[in-house]
PDB file of N, CA and C in Angstrom:
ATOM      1  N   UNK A   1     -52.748 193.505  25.603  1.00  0.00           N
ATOM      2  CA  UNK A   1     -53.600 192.349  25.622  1.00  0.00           C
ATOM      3  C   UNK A   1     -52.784 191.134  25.212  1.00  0.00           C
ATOM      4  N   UNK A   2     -53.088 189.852  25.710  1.00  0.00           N
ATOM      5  CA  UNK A   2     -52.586 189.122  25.488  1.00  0.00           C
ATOM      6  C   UNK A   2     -53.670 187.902  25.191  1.00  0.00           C
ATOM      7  N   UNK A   3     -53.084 187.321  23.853  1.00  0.00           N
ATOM      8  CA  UNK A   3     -53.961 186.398  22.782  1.00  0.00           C
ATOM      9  C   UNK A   3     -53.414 184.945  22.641  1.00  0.00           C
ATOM     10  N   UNK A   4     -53.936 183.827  22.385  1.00  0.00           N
ATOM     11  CA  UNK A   4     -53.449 182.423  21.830  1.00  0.00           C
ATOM     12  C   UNK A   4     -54.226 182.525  20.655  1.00  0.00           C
ATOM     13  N   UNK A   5     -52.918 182.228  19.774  1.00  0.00           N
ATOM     14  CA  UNK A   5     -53.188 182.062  18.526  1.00  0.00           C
ATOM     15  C   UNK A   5     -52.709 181.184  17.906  1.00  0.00           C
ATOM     16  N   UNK A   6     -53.736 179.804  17.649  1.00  0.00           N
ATOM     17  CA  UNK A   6     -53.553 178.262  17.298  1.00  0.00           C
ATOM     18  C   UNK A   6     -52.512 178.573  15.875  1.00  0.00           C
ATOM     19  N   UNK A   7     -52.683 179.236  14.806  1.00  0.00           N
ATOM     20  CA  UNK A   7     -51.837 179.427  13.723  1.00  0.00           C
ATOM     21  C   UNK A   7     -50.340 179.887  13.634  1.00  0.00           C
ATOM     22  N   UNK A   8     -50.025 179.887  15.023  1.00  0.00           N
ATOM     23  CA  UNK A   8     -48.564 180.428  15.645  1.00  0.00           C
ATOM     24  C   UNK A   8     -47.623 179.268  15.845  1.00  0.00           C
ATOM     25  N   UNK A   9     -47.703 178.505  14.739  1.00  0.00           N
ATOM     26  CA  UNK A   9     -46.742 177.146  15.093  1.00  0.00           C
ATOM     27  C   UNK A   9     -45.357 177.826  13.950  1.00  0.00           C
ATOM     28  N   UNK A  10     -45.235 178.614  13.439  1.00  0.00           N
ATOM     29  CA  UNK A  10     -43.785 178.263  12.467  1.00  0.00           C
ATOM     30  C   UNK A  10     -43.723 180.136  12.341  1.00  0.00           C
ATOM     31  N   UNK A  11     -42.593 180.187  11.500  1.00  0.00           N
ATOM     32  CA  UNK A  11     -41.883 181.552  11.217  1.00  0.00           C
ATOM     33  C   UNK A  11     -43.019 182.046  10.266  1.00  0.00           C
ATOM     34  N   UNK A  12     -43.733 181.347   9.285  1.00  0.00           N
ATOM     35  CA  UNK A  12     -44.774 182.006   8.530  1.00  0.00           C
ATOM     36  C   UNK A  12     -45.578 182.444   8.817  1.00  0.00           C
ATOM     37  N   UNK A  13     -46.304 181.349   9.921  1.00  0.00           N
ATOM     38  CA  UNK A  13     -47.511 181.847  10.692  1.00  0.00           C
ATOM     39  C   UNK A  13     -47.093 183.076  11.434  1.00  0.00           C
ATOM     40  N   UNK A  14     -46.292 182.849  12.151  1.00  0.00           N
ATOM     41  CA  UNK A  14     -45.833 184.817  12.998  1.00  0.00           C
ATOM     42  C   UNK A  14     -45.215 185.706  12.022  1.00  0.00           C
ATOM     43  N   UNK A  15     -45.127 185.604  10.671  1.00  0.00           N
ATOM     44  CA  UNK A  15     -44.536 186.695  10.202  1.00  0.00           C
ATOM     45  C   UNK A  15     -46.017 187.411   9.531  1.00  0.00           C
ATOM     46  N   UNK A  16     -46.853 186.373   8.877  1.00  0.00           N
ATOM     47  CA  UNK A  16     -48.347 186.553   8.630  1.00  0.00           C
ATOM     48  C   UNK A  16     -49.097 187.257   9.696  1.00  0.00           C
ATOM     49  N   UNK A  17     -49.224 186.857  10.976  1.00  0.00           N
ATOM     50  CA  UNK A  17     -49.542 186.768  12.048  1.00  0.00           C
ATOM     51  C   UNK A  17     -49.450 188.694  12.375  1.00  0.00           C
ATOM     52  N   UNK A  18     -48.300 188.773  12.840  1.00  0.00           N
ATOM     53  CA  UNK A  18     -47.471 190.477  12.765  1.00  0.00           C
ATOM     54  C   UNK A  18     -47.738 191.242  11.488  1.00  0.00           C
ATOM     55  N   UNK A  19     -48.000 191.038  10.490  1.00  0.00           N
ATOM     56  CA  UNK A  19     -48.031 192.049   9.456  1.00  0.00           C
ATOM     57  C   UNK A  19     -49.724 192.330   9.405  1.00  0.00           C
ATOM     58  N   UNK A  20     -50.640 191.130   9.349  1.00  0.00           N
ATOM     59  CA  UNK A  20     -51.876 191.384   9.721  1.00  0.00           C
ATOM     60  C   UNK A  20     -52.586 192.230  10.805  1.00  0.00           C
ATOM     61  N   UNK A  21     -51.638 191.797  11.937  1.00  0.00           N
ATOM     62  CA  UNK A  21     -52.237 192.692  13.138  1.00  0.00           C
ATOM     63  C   UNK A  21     -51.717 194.400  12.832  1.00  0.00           C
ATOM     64  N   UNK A  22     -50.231 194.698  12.431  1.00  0.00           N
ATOM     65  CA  UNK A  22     -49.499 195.887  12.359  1.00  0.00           C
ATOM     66  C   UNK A  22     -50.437 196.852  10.547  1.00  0.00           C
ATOM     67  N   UNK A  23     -51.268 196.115  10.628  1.00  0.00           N
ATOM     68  CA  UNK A  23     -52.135 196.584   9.250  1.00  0.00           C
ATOM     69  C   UNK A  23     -53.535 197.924  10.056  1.00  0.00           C
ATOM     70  N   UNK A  24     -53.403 197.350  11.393  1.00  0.00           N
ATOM     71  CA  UNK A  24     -54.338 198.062  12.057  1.00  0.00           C
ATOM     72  C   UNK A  24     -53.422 199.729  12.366  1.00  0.00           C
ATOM     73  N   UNK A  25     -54.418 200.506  12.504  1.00  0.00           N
ATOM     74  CA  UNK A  25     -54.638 201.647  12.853  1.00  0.00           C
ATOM     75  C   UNK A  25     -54.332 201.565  14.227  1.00  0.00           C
ATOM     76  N   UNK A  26     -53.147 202.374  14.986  1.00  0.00           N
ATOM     77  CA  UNK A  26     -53.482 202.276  16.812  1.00  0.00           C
ATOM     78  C   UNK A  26     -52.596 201.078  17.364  1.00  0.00           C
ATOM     79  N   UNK A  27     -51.820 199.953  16.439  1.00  0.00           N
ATOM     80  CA  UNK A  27     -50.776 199.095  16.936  1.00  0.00           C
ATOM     81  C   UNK A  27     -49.758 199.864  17.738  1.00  0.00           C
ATOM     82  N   UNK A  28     -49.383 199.589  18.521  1.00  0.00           N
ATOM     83  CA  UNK A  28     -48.126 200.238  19.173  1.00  0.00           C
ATOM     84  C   UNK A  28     -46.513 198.908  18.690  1.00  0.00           C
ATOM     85  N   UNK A  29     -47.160 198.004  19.830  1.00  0.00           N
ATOM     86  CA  UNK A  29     -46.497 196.721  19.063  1.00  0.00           C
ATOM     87  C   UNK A  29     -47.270 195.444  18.842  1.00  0.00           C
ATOM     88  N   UNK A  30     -46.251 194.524  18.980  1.00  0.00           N
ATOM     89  CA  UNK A  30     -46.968 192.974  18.472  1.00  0.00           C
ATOM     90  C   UNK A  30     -45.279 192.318  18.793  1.00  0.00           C
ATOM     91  N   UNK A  31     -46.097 191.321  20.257  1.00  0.00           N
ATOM     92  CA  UNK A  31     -44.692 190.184  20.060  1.00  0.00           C
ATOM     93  C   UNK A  31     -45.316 188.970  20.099  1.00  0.00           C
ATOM     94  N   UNK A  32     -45.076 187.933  19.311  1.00  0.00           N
ATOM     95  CA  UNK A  32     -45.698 186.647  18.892  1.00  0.00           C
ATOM     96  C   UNK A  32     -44.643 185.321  19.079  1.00  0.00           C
ATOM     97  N   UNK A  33     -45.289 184.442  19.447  1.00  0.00           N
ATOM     98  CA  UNK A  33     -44.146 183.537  20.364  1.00  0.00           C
ATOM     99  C   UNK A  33     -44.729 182.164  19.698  1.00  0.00           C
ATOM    100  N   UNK A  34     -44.383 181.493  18.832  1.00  0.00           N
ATOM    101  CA  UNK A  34     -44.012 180.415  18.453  1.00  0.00           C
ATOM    102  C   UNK A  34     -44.342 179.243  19.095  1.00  0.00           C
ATOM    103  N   UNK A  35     -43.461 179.352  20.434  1.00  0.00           N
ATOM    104  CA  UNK A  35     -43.294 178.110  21.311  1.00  0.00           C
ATOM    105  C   UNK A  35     -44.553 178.082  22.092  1.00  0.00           C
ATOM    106  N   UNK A  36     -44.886 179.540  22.269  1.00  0.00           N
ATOM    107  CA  UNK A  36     -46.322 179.502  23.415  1.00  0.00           C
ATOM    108  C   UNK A  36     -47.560 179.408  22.459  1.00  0.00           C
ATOM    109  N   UNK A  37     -47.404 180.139  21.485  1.00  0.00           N
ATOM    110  CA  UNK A  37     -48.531 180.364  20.501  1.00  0.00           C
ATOM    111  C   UNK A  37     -49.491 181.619  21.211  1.00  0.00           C
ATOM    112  N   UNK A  38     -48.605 182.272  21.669  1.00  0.00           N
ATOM    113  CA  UNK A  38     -48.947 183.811  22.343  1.00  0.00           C
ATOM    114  C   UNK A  38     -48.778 185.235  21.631  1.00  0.00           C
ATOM    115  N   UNK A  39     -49.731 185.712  21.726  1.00  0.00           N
ATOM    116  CA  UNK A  39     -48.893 187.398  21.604  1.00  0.00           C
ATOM    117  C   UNK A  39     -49.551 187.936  22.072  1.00  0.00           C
ATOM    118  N   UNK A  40     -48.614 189.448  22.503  1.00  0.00           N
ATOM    119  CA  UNK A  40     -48.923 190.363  22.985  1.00  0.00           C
ATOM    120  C   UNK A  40     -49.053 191.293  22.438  1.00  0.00           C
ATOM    121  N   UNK A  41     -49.905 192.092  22.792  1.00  0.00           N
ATOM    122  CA  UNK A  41     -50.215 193.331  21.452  1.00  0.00           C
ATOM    123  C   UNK A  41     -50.565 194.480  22.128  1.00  0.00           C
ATOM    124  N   UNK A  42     -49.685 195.628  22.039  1.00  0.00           N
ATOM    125  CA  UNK A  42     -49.975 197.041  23.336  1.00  0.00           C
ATOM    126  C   UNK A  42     -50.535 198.044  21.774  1.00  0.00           C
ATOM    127  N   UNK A  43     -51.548 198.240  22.536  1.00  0.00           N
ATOM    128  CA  UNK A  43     -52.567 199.515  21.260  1.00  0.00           C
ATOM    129  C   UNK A  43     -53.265 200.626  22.072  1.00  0.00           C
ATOM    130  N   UNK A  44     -53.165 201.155  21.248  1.00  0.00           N
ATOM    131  CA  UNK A  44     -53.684 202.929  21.713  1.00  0.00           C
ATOM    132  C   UNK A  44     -55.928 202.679  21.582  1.00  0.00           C
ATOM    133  N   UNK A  45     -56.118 202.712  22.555  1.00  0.00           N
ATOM    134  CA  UNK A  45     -57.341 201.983  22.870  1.00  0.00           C
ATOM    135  C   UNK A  45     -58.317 203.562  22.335  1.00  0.00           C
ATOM    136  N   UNK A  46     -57.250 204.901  22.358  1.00  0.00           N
ATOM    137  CA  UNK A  46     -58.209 205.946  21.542  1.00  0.00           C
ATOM    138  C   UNK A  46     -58.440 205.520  20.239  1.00  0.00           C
ATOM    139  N   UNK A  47     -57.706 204.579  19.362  1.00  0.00           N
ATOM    140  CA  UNK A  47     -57.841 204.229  18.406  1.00  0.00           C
ATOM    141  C   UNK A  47     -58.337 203.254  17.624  1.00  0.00           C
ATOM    142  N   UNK A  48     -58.073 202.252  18.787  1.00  0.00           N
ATOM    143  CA  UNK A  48     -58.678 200.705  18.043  1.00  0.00           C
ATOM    144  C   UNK A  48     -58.947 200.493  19.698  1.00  0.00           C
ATOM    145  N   UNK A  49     -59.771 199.384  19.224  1.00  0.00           N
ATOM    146  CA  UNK A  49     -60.545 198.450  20.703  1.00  0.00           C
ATOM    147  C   UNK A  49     -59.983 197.398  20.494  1.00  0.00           C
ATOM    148  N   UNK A  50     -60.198 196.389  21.940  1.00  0.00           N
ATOM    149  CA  UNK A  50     -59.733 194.838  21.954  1.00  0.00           C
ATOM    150  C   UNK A  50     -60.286 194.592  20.584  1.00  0.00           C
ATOM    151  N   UNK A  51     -62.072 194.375  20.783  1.00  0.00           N
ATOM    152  CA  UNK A  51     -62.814 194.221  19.953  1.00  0.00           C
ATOM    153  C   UNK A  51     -62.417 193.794  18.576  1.00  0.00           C
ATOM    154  N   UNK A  52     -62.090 195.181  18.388  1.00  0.00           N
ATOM    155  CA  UNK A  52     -61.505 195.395  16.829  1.00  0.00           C
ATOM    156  C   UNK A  52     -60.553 194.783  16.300  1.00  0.00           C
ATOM    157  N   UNK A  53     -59.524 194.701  17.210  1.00  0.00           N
ATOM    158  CA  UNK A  53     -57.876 193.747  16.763  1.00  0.00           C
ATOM    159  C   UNK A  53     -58.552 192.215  17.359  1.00  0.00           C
ATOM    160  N   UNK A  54     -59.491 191.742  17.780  1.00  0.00           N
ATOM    161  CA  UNK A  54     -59.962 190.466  17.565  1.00  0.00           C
ATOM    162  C   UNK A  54     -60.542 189.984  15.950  1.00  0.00           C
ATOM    163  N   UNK A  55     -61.728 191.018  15.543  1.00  0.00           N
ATOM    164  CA  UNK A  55     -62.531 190.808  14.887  1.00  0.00           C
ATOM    165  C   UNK A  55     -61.583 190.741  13.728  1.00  0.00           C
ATOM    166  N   UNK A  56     -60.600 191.777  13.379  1.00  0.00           N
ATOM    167  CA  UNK A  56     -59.253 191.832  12.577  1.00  0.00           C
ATOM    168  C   UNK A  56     -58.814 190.463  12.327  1.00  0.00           C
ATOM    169  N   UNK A  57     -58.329 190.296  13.444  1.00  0.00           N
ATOM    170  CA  UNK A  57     -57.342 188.761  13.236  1.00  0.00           C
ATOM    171  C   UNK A  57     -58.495 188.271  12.787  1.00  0.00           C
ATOM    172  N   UNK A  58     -59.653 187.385  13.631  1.00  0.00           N
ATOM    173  CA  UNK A  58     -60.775 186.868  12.743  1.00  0.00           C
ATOM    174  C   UNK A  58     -61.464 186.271  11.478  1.00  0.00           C
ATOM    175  N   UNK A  59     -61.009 187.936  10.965  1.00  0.00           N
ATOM    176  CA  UNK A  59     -61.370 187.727   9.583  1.00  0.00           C
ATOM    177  C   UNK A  59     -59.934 187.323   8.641  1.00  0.00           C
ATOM    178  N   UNK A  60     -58.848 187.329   9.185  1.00  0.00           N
ATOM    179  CA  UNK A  60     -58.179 186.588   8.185  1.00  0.00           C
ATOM    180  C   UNK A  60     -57.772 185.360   8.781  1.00  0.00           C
ATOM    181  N   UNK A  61     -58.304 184.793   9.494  1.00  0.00           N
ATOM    182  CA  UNK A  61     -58.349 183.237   9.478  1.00  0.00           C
ATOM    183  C   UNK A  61     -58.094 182.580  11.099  1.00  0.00           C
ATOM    184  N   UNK A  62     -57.063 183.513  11.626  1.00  0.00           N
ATOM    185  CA  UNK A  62     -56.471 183.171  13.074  1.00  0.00           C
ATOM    186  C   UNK A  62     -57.546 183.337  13.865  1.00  0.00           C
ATOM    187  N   UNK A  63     -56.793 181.854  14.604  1.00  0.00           N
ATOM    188  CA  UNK A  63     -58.075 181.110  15.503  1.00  0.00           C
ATOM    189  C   UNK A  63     -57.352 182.169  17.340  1.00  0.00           C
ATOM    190  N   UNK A  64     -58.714 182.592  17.951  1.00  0.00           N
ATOM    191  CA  UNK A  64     -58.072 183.374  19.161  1.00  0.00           C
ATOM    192  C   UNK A  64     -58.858 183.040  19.891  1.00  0.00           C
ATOM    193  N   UNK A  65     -57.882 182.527  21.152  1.00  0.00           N
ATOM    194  CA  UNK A  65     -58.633 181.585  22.498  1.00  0.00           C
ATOM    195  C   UNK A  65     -59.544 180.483  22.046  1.00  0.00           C
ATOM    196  N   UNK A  66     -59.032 179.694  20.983  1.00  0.00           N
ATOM    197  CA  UNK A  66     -59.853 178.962  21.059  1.00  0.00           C
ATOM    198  C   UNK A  66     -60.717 178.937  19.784  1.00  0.00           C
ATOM    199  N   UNK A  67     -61.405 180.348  19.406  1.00  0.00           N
ATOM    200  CA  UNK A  67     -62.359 180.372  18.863  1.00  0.00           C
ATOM    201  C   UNK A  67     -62.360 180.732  17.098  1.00  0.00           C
ATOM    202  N   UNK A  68     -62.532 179.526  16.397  1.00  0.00           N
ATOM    203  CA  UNK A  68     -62.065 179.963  15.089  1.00  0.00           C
ATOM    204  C   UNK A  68     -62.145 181.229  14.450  1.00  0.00           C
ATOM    205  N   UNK A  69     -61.289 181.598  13.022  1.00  0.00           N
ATOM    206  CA  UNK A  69     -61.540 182.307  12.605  1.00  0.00           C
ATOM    207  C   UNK A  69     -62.398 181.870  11.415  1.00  0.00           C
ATOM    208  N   UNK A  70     -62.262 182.958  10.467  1.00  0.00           N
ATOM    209  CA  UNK A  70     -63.150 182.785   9.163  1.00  0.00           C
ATOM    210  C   UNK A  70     -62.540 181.379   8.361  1.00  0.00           C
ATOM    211  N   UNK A  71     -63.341 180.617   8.024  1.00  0.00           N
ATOM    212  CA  UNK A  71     -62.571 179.471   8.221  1.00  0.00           C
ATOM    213  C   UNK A  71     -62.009 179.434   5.888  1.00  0.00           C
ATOM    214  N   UNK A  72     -62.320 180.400   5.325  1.00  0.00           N
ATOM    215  CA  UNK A  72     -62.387 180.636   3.600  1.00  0.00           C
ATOM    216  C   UNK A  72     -60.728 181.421   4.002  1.00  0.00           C
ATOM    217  N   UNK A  73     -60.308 182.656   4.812  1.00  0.00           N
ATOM    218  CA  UNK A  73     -59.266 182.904   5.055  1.00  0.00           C
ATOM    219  C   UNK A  73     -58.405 181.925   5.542  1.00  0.00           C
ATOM    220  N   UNK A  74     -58.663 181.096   6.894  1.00  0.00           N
ATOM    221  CA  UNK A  74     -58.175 179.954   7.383  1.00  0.00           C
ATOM    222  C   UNK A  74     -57.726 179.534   6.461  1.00  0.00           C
ATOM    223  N   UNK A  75     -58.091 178.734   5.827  1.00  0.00           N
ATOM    224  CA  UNK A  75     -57.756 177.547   4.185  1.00  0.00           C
ATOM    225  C   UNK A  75     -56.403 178.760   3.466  1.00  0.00           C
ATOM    226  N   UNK A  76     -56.570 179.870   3.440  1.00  0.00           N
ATOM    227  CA  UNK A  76     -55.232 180.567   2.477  1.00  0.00           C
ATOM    228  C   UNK A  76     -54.183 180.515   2.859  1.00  0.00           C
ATOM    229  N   UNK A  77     -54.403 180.282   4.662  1.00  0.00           N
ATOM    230  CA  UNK A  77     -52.791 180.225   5.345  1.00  0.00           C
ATOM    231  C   UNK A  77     -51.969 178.687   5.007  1.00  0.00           C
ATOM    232  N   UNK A  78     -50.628 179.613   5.056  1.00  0.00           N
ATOM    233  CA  UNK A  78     -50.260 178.099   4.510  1.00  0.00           C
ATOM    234  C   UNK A  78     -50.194 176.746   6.002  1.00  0.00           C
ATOM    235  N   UNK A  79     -50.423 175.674   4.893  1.00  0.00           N
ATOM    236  CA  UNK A  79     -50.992 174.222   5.156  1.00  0.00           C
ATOM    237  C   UNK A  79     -50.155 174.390   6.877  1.00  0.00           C
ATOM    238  N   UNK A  80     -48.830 174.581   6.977  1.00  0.00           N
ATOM    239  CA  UNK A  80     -48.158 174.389   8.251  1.00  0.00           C
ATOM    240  C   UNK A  80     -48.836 175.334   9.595  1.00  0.00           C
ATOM    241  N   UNK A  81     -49.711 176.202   8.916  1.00  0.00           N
ATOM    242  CA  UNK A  81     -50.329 177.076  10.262  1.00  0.00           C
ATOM    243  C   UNK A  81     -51.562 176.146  10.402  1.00  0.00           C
ATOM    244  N   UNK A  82     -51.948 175.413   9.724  1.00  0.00           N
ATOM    245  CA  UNK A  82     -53.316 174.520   9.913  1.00  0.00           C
ATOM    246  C   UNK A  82     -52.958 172.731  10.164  1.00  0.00           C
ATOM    247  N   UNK A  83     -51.786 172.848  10.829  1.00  0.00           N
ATOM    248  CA  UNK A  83     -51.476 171.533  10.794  1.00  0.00           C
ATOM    249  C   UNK A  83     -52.760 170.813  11.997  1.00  0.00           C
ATOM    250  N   UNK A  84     -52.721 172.269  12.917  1.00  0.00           N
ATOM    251  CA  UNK A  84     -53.365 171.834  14.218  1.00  0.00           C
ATOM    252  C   UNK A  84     -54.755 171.306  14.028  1.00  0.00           C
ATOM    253  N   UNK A  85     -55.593 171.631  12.962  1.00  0.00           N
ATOM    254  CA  UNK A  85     -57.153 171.471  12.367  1.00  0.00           C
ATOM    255  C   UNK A  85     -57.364 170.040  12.977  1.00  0.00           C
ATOM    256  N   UNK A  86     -58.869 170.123  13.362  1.00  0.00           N
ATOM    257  CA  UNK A  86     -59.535 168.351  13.472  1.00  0.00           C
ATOM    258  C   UNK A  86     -59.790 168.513  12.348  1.00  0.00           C
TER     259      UNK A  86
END
């Protein structure tokens, strides 16, 4: 699957970014791109659902396609992954 994730501007945000998602059950990998504010994420779908590695990211703050996350997690990432905020 492949995700935009507004909090993907610097080395923190993707190192945050990768350790959050690789916390799941069923990751195979995770490649996260900086410049695009992309990743790709190949998972064992007997194990975890899209669903699930959405609702995941979600709840710790990362905004996907668009659509915010929890915005109390949001606020913990540091200030440079939220530069993008209105």
């Amino acid at each position: 699957m492949e995700l935009n994730i507004s909090e993907l501007v610097c080395a923190d945000g993707q190192r945050i970014f990768e350790g959050r998602i690789l916390d799941l059950e069923g990751i195979k990998s995770v490649t996260a791109n900086i410049q695009t504010q992309k990743a790709q994420i190949k998972y064992r779908d007997q194990q975890v659902s899209a669903q699930q590695i959405e609702t995941h990211l979600s709840d710790y703050g990362f905004t996907i396609d668009g659509v915010p996350g929890n915005n109390i997690a949001r606020n913990r990432l540091p200030s440079c992954c939220r530069a993008g905020e209105q």
